[in-house]
N, C-alpha and C. Protein backbone atom coordinates (compact mmCIF):
# COMPACT_ATOMS: atom_id res chain seq x y z
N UNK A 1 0.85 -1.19 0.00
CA UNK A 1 0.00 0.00 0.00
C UNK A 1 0.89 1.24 0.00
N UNK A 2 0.37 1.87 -0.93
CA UNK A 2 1.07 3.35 -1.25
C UNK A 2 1.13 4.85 0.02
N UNK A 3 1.98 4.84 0.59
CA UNK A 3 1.37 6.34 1.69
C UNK A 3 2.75 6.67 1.52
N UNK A 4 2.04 8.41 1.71
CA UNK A 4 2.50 9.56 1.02
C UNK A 4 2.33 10.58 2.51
N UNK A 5 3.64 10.76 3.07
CA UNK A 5 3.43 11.29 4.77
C UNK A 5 4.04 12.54 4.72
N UNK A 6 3.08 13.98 4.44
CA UNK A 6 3.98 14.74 4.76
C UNK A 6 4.08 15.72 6.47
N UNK A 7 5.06 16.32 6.52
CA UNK A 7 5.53 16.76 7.82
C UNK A 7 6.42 18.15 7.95
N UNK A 8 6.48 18.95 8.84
CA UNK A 8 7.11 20.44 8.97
C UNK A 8 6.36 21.29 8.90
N UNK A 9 5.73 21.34 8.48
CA UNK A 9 4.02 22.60 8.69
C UNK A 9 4.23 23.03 10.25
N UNK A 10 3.88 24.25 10.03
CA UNK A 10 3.56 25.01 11.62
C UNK A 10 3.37 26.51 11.25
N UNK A 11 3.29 27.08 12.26
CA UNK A 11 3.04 28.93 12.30
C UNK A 11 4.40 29.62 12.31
N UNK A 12 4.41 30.58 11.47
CA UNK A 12 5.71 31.10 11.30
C UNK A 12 4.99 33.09 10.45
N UNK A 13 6.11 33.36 10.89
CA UNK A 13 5.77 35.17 11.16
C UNK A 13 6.42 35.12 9.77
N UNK A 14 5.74 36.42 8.78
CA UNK A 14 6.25 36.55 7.33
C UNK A 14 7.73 36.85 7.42
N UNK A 15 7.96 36.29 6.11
CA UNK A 15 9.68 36.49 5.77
C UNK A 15 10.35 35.51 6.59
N UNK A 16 9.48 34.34 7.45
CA UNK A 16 10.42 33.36 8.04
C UNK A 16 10.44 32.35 7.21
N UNK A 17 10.88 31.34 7.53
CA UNK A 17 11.58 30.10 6.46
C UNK A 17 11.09 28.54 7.33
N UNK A 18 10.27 27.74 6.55
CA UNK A 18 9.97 26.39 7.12
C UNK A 18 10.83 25.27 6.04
N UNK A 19 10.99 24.31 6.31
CA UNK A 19 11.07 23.05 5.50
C UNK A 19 10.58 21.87 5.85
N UNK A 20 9.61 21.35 4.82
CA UNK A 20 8.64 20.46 4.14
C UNK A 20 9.41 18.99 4.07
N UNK A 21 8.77 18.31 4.87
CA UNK A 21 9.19 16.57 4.26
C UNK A 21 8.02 15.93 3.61
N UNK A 22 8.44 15.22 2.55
CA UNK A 22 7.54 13.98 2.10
C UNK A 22 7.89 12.77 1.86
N UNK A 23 7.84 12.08 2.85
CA UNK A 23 8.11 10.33 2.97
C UNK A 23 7.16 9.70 2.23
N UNK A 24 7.87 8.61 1.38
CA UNK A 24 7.07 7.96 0.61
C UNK A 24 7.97 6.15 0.75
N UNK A 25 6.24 5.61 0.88
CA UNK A 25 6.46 4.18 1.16
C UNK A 25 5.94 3.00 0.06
N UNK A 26 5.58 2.01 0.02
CA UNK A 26 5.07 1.74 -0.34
C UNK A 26 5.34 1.46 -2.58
N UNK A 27 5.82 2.42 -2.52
CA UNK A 27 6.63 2.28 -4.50
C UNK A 27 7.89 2.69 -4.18
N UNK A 28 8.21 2.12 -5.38
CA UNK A 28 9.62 2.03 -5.70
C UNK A 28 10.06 3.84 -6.12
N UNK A 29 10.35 4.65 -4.80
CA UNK A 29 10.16 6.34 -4.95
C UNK A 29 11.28 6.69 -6.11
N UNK A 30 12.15 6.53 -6.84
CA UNK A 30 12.80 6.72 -7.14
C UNK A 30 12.63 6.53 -8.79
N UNK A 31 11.55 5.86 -9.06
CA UNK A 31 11.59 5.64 -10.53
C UNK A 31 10.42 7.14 -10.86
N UNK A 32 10.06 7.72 -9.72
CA UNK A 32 8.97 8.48 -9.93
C UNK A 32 9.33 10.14 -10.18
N UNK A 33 8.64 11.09 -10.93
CA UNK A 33 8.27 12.29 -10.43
C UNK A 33 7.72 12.91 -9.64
N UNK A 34 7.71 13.92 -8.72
CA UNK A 34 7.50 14.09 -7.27
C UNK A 34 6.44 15.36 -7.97
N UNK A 35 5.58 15.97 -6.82
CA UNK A 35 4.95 17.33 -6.45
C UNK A 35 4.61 17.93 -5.63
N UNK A 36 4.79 18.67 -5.05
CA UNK A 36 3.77 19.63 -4.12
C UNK A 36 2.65 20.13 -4.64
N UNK A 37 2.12 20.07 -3.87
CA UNK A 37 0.69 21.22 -4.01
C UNK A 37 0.18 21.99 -2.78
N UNK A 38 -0.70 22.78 -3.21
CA UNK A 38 -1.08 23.54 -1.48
C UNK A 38 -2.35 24.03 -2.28
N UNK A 39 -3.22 23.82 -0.65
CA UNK A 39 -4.61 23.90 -0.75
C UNK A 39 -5.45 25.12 0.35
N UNK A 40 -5.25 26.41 0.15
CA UNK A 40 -5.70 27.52 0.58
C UNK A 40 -7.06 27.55 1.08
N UNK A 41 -7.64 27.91 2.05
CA UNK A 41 -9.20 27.56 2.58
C UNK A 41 -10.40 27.90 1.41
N UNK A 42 -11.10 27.27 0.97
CA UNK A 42 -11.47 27.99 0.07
C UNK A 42 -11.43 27.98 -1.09
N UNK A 43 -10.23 27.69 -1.23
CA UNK A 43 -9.45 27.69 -2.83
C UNK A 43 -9.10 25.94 -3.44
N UNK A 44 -8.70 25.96 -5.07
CA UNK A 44 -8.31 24.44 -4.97
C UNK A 44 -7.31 24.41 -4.86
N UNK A 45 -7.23 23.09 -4.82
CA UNK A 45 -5.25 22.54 -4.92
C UNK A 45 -4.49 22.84 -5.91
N UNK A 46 -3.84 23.22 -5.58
CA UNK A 46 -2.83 24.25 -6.70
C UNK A 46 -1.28 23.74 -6.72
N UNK A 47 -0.95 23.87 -8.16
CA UNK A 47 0.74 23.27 -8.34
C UNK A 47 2.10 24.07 -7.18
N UNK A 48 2.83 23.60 -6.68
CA UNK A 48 3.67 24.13 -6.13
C UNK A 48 5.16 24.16 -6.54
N UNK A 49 5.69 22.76 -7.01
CA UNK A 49 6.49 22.36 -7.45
C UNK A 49 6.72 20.78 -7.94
N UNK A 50 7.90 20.74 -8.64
CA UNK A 50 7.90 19.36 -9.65
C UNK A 50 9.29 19.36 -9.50
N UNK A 51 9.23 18.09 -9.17
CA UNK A 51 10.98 17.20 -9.49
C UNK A 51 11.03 16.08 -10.18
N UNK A 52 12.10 15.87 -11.04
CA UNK A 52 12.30 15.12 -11.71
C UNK A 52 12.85 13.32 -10.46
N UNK A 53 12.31 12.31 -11.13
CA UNK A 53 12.87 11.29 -10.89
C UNK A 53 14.12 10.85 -10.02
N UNK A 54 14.99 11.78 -10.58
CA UNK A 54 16.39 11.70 -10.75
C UNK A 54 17.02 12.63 -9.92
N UNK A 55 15.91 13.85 -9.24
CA UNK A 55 16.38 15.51 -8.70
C UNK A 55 17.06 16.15 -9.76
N UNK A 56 17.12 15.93 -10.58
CA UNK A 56 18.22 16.54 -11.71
C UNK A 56 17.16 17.93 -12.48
N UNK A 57 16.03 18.01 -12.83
CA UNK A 57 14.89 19.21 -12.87
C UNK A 57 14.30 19.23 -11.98
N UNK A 58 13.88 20.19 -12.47
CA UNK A 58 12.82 21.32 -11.00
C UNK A 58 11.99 22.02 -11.43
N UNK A 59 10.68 22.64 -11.22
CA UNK A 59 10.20 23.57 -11.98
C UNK A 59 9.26 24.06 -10.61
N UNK A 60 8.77 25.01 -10.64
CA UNK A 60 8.16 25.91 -9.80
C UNK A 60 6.49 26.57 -10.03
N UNK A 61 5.49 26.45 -9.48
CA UNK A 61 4.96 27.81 -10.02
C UNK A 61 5.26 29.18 -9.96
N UNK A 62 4.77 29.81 -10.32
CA UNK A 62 5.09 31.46 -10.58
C UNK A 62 4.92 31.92 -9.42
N UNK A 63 4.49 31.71 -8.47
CA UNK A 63 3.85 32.70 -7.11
C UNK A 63 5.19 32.02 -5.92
N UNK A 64 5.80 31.10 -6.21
CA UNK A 64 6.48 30.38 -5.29
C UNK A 64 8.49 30.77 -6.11
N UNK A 65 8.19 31.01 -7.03
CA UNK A 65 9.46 31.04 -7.82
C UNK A 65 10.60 31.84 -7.30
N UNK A 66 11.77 31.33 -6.66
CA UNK A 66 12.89 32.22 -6.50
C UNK A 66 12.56 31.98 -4.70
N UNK A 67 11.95 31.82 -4.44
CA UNK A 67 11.88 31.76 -2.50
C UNK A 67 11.45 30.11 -2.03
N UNK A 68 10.80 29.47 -3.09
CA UNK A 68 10.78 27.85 -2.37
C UNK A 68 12.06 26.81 -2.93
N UNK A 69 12.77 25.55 -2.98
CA UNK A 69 13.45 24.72 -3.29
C UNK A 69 12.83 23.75 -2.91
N UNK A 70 12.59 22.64 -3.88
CA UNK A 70 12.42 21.32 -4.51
C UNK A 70 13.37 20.58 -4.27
N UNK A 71 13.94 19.50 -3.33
CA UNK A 71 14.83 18.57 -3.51
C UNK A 71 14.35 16.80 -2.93
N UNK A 72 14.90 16.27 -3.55
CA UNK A 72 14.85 14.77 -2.68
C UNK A 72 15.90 14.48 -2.43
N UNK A 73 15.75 12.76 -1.58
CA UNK A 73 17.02 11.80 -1.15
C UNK A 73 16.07 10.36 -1.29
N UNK A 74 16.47 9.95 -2.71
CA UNK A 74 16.17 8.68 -3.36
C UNK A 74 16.11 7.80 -1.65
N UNK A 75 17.32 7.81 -1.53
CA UNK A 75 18.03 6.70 -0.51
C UNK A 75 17.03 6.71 0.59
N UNK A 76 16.71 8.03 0.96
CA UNK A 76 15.48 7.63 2.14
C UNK A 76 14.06 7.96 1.47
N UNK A 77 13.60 7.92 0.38
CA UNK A 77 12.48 7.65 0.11
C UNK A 77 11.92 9.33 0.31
N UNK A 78 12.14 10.45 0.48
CA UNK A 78 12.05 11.65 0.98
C UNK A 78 12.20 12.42 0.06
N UNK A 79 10.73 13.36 -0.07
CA UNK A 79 11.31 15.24 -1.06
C UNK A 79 11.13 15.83 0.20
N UNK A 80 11.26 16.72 0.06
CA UNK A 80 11.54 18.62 0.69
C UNK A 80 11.27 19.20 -0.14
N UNK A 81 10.83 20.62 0.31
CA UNK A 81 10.33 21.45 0.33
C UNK A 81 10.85 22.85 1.31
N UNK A 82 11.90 23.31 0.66
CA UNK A 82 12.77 24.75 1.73
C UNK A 82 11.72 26.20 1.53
N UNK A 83 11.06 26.23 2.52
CA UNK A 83 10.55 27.57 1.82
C UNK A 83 11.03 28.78 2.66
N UNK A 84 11.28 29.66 2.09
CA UNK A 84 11.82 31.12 2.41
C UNK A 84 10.99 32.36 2.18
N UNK A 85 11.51 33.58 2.82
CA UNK A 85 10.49 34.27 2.41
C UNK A 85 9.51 34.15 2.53
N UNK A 86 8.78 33.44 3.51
CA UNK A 86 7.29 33.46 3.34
C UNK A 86 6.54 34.76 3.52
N UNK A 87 5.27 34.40 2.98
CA UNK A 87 4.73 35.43 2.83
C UNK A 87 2.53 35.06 3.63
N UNK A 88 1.68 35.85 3.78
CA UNK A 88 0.74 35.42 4.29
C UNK A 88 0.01 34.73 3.51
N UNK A 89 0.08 34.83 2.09
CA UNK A 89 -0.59 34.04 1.12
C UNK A 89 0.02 32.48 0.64
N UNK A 90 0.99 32.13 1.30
CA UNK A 90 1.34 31.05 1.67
C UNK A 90 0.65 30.06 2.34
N UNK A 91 0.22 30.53 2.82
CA UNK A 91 -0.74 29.89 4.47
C UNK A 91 -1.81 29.14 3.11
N UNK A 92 -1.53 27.78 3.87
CA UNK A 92 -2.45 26.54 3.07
C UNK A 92 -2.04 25.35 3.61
N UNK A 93 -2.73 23.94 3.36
CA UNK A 93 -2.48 22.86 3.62
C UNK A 93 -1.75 22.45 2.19
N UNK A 94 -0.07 21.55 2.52
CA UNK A 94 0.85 21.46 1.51
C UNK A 94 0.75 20.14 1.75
N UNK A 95 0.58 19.57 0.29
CA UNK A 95 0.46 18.18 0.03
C UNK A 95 1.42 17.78 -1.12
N UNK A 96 1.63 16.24 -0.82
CA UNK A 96 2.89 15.69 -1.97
C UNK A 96 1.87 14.56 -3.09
N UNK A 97 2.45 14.58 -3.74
CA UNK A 97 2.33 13.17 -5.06
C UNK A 97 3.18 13.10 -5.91
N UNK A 98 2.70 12.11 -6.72
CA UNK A 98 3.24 11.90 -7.93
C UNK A 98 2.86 12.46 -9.35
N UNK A 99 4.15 12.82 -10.09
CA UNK A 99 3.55 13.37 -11.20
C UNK A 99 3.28 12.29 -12.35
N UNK A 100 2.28 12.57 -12.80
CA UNK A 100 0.92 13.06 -12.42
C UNK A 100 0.43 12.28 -11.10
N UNK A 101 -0.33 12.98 -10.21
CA UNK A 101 -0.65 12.86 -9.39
C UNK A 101 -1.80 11.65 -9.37
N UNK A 102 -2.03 10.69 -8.33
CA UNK A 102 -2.51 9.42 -8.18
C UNK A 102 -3.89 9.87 -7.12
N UNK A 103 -5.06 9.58 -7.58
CA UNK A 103 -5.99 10.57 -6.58
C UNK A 103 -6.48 9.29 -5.38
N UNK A 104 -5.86 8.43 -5.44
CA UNK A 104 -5.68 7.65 -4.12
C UNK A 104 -4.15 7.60 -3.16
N UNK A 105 -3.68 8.37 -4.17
CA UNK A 105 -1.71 8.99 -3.12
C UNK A 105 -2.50 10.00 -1.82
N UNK A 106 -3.31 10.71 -1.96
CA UNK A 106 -3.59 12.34 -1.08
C UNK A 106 -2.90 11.14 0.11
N UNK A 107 -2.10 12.27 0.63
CA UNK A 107 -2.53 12.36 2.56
C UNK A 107 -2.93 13.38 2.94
N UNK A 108 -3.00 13.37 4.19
CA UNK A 108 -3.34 14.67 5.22
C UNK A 108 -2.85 15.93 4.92
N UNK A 109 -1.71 15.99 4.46
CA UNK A 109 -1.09 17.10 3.90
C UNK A 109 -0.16 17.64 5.80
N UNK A 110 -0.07 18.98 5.41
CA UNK A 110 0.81 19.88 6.86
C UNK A 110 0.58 21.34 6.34
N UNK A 111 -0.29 21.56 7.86
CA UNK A 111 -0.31 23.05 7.51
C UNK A 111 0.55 23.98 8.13
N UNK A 112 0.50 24.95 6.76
CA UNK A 112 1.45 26.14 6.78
C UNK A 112 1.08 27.16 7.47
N UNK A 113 0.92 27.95 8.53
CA UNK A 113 0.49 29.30 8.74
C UNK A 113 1.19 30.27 8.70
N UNK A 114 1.04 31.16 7.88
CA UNK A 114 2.33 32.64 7.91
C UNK A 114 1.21 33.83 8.91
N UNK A 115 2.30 34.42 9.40
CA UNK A 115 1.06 35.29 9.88
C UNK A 115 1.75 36.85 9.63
N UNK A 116 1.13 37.89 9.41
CA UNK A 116 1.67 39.00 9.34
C UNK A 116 2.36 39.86 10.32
């Protein structure tokens, strides 16, 4: 069985910096493409970032670009997620999958709170 555990979410004052784990069990993590997403109250789930298989690409959305980092460690089954700069429009529940995303991967996600 496939689970997708992420962790590091908490409350943090703007312009502070959290980092994001996503443990993955269950597949072989390494043959895969990774994602974030984040899910704003209200709002849908929205792209955050993309890694390649390999960590070797990266790609970003536009609202996150230049202040978050995308990385894994094949070896422990694990992406991250460095975010910097935060800002209050940050504040959402941040969730991992696979690209393309598997709509039986969701977990719980970890929430972010920025506060002003």
């Amino acid at each position: 069985q496939v689970q997708l555990v992420e962790s590091g979410g908490g409350l943090v004052q703007a312009g502070g910096s959290l980092r994001l784990s996503c443990i993955a069990s269950g597949l072989s993590f390494n043959y895969y493409d990774m994602r974030w997403f984040r899910q704003a109250p209200g709002k849908t789930r929205d792209f955050v970032a993309h890694i390649s298989a390999d960590g070797a690409s990266t790609t970003y959305g536009d609202s996150v670009k230049g202040r978050f980092t995308i990385s894994r460690d094949n070896a422990k089954n694990t992406m991250y997620l460095q975010m910097n700069s935060l800002k209050p429009e940050d504040t959402a529940v941040y969730y991992c999958n696979l690209d393309p995303p598997r709509e039986d991967f969701w977990g719980q996600g970890t929430q972010v709170t920025v506060s002003s």
